[in-house]
Protein backbone atom coordinates (compact mmCIF):
# COMPACT_ATOMS: atom_id res chain seq x y z
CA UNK A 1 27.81 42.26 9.21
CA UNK A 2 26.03 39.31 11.15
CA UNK A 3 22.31 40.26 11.85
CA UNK A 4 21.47 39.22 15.86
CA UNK A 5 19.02 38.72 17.61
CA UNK A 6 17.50 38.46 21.09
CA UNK A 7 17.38 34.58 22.17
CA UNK A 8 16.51 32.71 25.35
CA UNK A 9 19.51 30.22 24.90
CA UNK A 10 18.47 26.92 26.71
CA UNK A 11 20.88 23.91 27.49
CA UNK A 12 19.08 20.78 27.91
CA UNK A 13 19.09 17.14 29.00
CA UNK A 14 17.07 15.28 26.39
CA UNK A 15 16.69 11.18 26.67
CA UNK A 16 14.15 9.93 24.10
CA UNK A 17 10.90 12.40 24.03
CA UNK A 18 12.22 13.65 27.28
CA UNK A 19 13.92 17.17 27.24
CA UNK A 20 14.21 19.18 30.43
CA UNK A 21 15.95 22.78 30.59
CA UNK A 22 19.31 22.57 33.28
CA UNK A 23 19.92 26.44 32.57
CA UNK A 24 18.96 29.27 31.10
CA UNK A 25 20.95 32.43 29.96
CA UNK A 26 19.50 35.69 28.02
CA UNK A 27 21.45 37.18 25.01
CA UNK A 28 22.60 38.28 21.80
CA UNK A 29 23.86 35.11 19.42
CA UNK A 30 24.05 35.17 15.27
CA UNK A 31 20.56 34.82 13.59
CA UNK A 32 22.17 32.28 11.18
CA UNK A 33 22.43 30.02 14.72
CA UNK A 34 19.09 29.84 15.03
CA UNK A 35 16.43 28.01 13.58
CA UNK A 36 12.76 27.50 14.65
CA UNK A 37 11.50 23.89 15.76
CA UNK A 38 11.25 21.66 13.11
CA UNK A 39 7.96 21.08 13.62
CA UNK A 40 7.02 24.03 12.75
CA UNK A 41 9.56 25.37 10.72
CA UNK A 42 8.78 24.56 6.80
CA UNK A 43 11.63 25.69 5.20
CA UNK A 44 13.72 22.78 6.25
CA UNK A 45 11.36 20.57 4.20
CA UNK A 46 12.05 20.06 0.24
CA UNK A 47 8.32 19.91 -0.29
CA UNK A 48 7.62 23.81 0.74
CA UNK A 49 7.90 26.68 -1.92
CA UNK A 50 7.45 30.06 -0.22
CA UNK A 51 6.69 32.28 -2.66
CA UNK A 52 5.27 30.88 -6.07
CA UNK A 53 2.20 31.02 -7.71
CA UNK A 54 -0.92 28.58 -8.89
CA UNK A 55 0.55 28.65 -11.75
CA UNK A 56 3.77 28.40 -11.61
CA UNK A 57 3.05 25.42 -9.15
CA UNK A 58 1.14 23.57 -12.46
CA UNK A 59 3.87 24.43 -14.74
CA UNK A 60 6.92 22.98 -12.15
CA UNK A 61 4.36 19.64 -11.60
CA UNK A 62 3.94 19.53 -15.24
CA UNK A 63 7.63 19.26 -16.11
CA UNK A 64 7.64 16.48 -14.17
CA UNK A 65 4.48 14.68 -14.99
CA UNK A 66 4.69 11.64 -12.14
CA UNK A 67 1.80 10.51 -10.55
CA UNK A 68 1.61 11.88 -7.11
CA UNK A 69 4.48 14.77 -7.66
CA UNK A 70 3.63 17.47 -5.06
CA UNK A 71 4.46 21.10 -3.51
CA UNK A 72 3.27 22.97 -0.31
CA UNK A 73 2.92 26.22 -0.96
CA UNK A 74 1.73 29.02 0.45
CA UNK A 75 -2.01 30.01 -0.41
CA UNK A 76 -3.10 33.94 -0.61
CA UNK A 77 -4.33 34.02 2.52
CA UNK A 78 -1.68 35.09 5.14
CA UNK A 79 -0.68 31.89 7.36
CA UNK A 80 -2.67 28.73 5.13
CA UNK A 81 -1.41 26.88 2.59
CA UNK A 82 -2.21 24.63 -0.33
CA UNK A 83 -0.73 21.06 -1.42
CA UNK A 84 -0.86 21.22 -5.25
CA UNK A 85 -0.26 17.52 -6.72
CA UNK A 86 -0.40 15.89 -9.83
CA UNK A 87 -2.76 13.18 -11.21
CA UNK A 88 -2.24 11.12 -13.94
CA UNK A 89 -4.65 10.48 -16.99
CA UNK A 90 -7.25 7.80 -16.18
CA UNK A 91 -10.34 6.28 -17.10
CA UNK A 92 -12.22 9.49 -18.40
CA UNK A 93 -10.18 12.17 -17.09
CA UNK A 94 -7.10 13.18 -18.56
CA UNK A 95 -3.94 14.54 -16.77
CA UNK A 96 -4.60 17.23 -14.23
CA UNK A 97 -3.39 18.82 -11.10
CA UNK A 98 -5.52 18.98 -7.40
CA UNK A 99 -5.15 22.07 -5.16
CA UNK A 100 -6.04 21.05 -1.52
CA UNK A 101 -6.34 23.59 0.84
CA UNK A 102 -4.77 23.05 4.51
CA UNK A 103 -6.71 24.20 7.07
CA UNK A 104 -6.67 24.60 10.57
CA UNK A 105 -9.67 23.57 13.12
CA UNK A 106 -10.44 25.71 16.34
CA UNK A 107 -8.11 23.28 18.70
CA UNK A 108 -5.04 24.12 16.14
CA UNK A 109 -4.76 21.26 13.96
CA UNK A 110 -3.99 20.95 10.59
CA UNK A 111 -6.16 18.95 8.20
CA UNK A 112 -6.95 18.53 4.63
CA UNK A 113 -10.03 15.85 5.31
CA UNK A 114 -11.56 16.30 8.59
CA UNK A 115 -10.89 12.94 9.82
CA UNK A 116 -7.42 13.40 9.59
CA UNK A 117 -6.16 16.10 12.44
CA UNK A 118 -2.49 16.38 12.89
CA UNK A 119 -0.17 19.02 15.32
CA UNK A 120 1.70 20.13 12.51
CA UNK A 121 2.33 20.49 8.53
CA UNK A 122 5.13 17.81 8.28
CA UNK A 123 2.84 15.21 9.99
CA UNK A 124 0.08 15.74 7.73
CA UNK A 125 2.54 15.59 5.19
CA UNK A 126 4.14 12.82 6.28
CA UNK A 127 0.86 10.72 6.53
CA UNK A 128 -0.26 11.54 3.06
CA UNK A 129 3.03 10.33 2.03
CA UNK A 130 1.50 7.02 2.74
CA UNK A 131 -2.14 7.38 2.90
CA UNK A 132 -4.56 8.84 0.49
CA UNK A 133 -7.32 9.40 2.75
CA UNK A 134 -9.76 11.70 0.43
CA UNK A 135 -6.99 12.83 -1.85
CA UNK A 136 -6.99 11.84 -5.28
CA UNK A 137 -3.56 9.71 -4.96
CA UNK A 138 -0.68 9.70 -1.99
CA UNK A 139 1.49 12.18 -1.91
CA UNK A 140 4.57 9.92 -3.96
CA UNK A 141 6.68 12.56 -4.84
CA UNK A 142 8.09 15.59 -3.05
CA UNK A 143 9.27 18.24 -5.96
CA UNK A 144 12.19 20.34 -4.48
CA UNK A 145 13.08 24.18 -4.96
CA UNK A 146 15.03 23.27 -8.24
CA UNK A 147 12.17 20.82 -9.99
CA UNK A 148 12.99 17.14 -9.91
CA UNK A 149 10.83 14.34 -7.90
CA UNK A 150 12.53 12.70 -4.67
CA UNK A 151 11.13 9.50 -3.50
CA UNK A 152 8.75 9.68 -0.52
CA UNK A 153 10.26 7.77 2.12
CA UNK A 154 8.61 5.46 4.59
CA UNK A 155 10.72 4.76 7.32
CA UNK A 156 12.87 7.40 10.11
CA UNK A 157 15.86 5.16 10.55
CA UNK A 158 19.10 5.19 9.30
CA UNK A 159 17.76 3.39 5.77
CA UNK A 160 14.12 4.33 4.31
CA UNK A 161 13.29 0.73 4.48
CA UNK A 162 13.80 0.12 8.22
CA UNK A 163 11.68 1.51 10.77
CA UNK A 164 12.69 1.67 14.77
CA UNK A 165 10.64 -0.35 16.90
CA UNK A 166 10.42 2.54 19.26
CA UNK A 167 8.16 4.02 17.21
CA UNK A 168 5.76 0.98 17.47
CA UNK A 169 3.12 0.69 19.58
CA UNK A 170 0.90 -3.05 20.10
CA UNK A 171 -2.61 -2.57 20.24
CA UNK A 172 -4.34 -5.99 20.31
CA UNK A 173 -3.92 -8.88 18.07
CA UNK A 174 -6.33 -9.41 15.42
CA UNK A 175 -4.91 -12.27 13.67
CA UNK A 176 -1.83 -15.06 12.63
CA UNK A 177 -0.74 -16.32 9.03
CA UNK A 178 1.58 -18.56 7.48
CA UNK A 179 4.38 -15.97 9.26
CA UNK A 180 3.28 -15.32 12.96
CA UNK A 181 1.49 -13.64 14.94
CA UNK A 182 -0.18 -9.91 13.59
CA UNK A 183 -1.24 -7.21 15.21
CA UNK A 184 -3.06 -3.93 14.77
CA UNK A 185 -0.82 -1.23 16.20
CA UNK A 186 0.26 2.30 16.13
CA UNK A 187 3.79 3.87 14.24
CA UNK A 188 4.51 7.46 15.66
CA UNK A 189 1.54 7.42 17.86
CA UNK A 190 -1.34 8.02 15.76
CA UNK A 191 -1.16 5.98 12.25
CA UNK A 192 -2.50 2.80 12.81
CA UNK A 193 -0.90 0.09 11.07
CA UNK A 194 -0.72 -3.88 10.86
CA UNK A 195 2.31 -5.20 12.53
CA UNK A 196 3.42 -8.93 12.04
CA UNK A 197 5.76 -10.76 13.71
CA UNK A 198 7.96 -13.02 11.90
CA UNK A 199 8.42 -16.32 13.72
CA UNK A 200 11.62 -17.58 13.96
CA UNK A 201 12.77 -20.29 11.39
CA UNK A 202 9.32 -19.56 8.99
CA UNK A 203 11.40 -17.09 6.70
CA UNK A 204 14.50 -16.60 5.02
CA UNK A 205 15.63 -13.19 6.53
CA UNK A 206 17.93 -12.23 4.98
CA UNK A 207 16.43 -12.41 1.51
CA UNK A 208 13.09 -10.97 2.40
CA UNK A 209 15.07 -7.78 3.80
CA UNK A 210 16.71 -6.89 0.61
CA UNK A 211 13.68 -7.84 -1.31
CA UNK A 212 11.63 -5.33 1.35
CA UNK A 213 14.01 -2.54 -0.05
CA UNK A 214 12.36 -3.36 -3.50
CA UNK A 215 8.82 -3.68 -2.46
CA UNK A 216 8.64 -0.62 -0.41
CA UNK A 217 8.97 1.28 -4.05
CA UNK A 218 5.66 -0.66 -5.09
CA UNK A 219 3.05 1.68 -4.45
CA UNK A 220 -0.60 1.38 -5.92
CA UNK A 221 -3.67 2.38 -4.47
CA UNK A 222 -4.66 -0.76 -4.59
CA UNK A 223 -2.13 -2.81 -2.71
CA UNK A 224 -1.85 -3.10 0.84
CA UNK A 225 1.29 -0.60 1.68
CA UNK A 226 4.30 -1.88 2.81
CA UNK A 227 5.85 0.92 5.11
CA UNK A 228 9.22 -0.86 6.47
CA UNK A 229 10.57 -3.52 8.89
CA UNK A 230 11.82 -3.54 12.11
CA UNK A 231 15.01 -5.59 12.50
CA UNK A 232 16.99 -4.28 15.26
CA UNK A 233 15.78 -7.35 17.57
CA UNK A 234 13.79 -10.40 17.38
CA UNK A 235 11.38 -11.60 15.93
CA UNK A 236 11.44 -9.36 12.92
CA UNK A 237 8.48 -7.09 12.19
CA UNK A 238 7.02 -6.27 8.65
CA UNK A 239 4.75 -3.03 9.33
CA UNK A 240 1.94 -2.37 6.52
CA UNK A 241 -1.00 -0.04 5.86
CA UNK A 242 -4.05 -1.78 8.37
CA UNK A 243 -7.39 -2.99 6.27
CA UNK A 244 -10.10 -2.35 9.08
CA UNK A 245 -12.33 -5.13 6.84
CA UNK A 246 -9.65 -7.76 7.61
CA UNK A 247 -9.36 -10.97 4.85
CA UNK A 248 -11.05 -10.91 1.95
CA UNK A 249 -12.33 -14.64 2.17
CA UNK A 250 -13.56 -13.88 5.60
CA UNK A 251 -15.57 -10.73 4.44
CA UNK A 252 -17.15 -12.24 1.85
CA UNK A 253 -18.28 -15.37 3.71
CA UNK A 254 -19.17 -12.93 6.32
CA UNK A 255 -21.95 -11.37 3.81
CA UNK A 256 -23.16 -13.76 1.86
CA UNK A 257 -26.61 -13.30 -0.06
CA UNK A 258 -25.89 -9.53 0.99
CA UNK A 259 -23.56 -8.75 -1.84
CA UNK A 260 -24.82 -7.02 -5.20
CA UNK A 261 -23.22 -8.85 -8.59
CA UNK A 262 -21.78 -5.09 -8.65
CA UNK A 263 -19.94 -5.35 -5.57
CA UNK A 264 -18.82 -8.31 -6.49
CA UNK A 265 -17.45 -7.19 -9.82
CA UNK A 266 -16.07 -4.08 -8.33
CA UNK A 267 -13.99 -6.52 -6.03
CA UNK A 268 -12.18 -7.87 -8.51
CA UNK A 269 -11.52 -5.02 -10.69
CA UNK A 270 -9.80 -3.59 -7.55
CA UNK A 271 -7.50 -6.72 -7.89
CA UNK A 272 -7.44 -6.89 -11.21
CA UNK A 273 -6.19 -3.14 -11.00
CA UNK A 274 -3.08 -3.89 -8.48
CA UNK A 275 -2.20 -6.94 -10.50
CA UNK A 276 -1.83 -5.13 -13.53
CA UNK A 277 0.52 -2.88 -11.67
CA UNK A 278 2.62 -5.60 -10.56
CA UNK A 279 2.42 -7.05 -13.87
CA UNK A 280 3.52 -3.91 -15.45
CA UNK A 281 6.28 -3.58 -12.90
CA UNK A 282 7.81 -7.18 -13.41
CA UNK A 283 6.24 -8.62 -10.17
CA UNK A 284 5.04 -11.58 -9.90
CA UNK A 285 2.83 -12.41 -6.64
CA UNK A 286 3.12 -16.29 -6.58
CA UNK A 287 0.11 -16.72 -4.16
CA UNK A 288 -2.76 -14.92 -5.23
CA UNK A 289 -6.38 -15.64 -3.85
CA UNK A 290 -8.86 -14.26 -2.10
CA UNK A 291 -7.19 -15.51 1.58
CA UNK A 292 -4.25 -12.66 0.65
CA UNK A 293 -6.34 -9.86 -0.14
CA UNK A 294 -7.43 -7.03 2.47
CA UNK A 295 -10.56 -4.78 2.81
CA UNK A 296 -10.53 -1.25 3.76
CA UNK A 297 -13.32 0.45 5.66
CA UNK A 298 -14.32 1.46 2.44
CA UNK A 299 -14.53 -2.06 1.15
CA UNK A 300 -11.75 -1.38 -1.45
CA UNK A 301 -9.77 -4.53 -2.07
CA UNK A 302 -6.14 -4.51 -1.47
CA UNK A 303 -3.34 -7.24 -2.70
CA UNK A 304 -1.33 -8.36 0.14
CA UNK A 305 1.70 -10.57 0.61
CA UNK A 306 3.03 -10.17 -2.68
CA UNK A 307 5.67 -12.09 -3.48
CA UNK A 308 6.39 -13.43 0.05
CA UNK A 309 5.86 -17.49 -0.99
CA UNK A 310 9.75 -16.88 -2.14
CA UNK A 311 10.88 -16.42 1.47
CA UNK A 312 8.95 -19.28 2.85
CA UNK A 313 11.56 -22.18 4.86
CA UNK A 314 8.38 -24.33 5.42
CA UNK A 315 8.86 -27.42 3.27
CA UNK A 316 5.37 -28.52 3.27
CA UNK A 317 3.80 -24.65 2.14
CA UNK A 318 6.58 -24.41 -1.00
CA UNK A 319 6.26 -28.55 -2.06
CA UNK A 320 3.84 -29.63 -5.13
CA UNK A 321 2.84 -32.87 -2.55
CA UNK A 322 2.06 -30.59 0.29
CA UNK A 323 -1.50 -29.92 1.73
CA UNK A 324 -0.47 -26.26 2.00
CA UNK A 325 0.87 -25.52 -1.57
CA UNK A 326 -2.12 -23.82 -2.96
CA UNK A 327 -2.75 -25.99 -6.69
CA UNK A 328 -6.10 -25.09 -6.41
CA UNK A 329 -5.13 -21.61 -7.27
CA UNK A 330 -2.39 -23.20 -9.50
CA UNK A 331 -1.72 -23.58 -12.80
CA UNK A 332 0.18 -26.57 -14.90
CA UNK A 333 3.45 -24.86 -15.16
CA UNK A 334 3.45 -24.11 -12.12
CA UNK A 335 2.41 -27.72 -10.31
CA UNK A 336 4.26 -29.65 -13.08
CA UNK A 337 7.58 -27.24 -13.10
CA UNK A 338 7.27 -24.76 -10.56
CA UNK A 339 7.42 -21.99 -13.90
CA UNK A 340 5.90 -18.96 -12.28
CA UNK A 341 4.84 -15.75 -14.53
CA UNK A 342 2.44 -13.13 -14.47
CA UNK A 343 0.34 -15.41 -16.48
CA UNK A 344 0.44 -18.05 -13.89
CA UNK A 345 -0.91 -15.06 -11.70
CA UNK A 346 -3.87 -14.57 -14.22
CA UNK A 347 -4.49 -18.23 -13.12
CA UNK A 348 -4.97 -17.57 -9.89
CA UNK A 349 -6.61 -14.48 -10.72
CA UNK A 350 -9.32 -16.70 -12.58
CA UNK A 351 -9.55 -18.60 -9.26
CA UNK A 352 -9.83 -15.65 -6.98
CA UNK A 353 -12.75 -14.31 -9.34
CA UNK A 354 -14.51 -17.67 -9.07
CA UNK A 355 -14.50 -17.35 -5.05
CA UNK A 356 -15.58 -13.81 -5.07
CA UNK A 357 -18.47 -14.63 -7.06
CA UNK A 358 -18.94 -18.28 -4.91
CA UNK A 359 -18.98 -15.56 -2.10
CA UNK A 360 -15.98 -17.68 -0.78
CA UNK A 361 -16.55 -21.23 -1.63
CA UNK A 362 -13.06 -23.62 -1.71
CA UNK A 363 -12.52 -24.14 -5.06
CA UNK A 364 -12.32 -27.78 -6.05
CA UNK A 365 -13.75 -28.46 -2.43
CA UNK A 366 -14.67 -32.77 -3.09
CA UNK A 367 -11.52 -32.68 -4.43
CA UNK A 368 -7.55 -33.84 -2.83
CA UNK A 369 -4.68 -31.78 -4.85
CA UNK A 370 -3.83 -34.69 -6.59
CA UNK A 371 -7.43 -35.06 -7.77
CA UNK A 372 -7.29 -31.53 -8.72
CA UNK A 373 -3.80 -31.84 -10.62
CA UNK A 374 -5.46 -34.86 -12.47
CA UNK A 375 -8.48 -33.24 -13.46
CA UNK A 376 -6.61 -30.09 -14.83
CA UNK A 377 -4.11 -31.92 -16.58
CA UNK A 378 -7.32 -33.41 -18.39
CA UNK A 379 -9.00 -30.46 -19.51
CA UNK A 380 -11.35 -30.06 -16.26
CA UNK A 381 -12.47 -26.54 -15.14
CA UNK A 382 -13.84 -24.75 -12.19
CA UNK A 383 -17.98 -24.66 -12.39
CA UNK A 384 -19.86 -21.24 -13.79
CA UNK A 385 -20.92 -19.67 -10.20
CA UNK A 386 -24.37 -18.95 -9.64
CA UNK A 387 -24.33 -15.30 -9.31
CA UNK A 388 -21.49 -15.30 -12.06
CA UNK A 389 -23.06 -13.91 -15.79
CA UNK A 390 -21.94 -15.93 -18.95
CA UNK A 391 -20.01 -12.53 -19.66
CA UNK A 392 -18.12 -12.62 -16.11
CA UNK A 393 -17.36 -16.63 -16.16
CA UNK A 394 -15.67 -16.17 -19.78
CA UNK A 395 -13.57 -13.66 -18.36
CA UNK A 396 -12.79 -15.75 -15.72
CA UNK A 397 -12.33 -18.94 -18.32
CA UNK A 398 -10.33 -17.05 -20.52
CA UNK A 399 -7.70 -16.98 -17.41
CA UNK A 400 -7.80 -20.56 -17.45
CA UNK A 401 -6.26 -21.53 -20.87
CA UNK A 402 -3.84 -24.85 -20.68
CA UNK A 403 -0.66 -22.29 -22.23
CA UNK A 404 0.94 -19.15 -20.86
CA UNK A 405 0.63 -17.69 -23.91
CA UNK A 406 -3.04 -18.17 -24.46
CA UNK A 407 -4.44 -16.00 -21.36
CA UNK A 408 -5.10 -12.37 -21.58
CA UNK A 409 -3.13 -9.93 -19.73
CA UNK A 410 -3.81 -8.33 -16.53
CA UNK A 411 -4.24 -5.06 -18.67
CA UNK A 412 -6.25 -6.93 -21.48
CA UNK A 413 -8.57 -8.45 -17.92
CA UNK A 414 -8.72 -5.05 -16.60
CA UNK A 415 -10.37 -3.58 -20.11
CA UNK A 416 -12.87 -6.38 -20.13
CA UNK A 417 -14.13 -5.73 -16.88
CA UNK A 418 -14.41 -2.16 -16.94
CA UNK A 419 -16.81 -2.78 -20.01
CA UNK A 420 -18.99 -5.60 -18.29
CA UNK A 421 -18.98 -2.74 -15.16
CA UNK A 422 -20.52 -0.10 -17.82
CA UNK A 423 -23.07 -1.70 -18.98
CA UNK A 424 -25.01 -3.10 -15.84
């Protein structure tokens, strides 16, 4: 026998975020009918576990062992709860899982850092899905009822990758690149993203959107997220995580002769660490420097526009002869036979190191590109920066060997630099 119960049953004429009540009738309807708002309602979401333990939380997350697997659970108390997520062994700390308690303010809303106040569970979720914001990683991986990671997703369209430019809203414009126009804006009314507009003719479409489907599964804490684009209608939008510190060039030309040689070094470890994911993952950026790398409000360094150069249609940007082909951040292969590799990335890595530590000089700046594809060809090599040490200009030296083969690995760079960090 059906249990029933006592239900207000409301017919309504909804339009998008627009639902008003026609009529209302009072009575008894099945139980299984019903289900709360979704909102609200957490057992629609493969993330929640009811009824388990601390423990038996750890010992589900340890079976899977993925960076960023997670539950919800609920805590002791009567009406909180507790995200429990796993952390991969780094530097000093081995593998270990976080318990962060959700809690509710006076107005109602649910936070796990104070900052971040949302109206219910699944939006707090849903934004640490894609922001780490005083967690120890995102949440990557939701862990369902029966074990086994799902992807996070990062779109609410019919594919993960695509977002509805409904859900968009334009702020102000804060900048324009090689691709249009971008702005800072708002997706779902209160995460604030960058937003750029693709000009017509500057990219090949088609490409980039399959190659988005790929890149929205790269997810580091130290490149700039890609959450989805927007191509129900012209131009075509690419929406990423927003870097309040805007271009790395800019912010250190900004603050020159404020910057410690720490800070300095600390900015490009933080590359160095996103490049080495890439170069783990088989991803090669093509157009690394410090013009194409973002700063948070915490002045971490973020790798943007990875891989993009691929999609350019602009002639001049993709030839050798062109002003805007970057063969100051270039290496042989590359100007001589467009070869691209991770190791032509540690190149450009080399480069980017030498304008952090310039504080944003141009490299080569006395020099055309064709002076600068002469004098490389011929053994020539970028200066040792004043606030560079001898131990910090070999590194960046060592990325600047004439063969492939010769220069160190992003993982072999990130080593080095985590000692020369240790002992100053």
């Amino acid at each position: 026998m059906k249990n029933f119960q006592k239900n207000t049953l409301s017919v309504a004429g909804c339009g998008p975020g627009n639902c008003q009540a026609r009529s209302e009738n009072e009575g008894l309807i099945p139980s299984n009918y019903v289900t709360e708002n979704k909102l609200t309602n957490l057992e629609i979401y493969e993330w929640y576990h009811r009824n388990i333990t601390r423990n038996q939380a750890e010992r589900i997350l340890r079976q899977e062992s993925k960076e960023g697997a997670f539950i919800v659970r609920d805590s002791r108390h009567l009406g909180s709860y507790t995200i429990s997520v796993f952390i991969k062994a780094r530097r000093n700390m081995e593998a270990t899982i976080k318990h962060y308690q959700i809690k509710k303010n006076d107005s109602g809303q649910w936070y796990v850092a104070e900052r971040h106040l949302f109206q219910s569970i699944p939006d707090l979720i849903w934004y640490h899905q894609h922001n780490a914001a005083g967690l120890m990683t995102r949440l990557r991986y939701p862990v369902g009822l029966m074990g086994s990671c799902l992807p996070a997703t990062a779109g609410f369209s019919y594919e993960k990758w695509e977002i509805d430019p409904a859900e968009l809203a334009f702020v102000k414009e804060i900048g324009s690149g090689q691709f249009g126009v971008v702005h800072l804006g708002e997706w779902r009314a209160h995460i604030r993203v960058a937003i750029k507009a693709i000009s017509e003719g500057s990219m090949s479409e088609e490409d980039f959107i399959e190659e988005a489907k790929v890149m929205m599964k790269l997810s580091h804490s130290r490149l700039v997220q890609l959450y989805g684009v927007c191509i129900q209608r012209k131009p075509l939008y690419i929406v990423t995580e927003f870097m309040e510190n805007g271009c790395l060039l800019s912010y250190l030309r900004d603050r020159r002769g404020s910057l410690p040689k720490e800070g300095l070094l600390s900015m490009c470890q933080d590359v160095c660490e996103g490049m080495e994911y890439l170069e783990r993952n088989c991803f090669i950026h093509r157009d690394l420097a410090a013009r194409n790398c973002l700063v948070n409000a915490a002045s971490i360094v973020k790798i943007s526009d990875f891989g993009m150069t691929r999609y350019v249609l602009d002639d001049e940007y993709i030839s050798s002869s062109g002003a805007k082909f970057p063969i100051k951040w270039s290496p042989p292969e590359v100007f001589h036979f467009n070869k691209y590799s991770s190791k032509s990335d540690v190149w450009s890595f080399g480069v980017l190191m030498w304008e952090v530590f310039t504080e944003g000089k141009m490299p080569f700046e006395n020099k055309s590109n064709l002076q600068v594809v002469e004098a490389i060809s011929q053994g020539f090599r970028l200066y040792r920066p004043q606030l560079a040490p001898m131990s910090v200009y070999e590194v960046m030296y060592s990325c600047w060997h004439e063969k492939p083969k010769g220069r160190p690995t992003f993982a072999e760079l990130l080593q080095v630099l985590t000692e020369i960090a240790e002992t100053w």
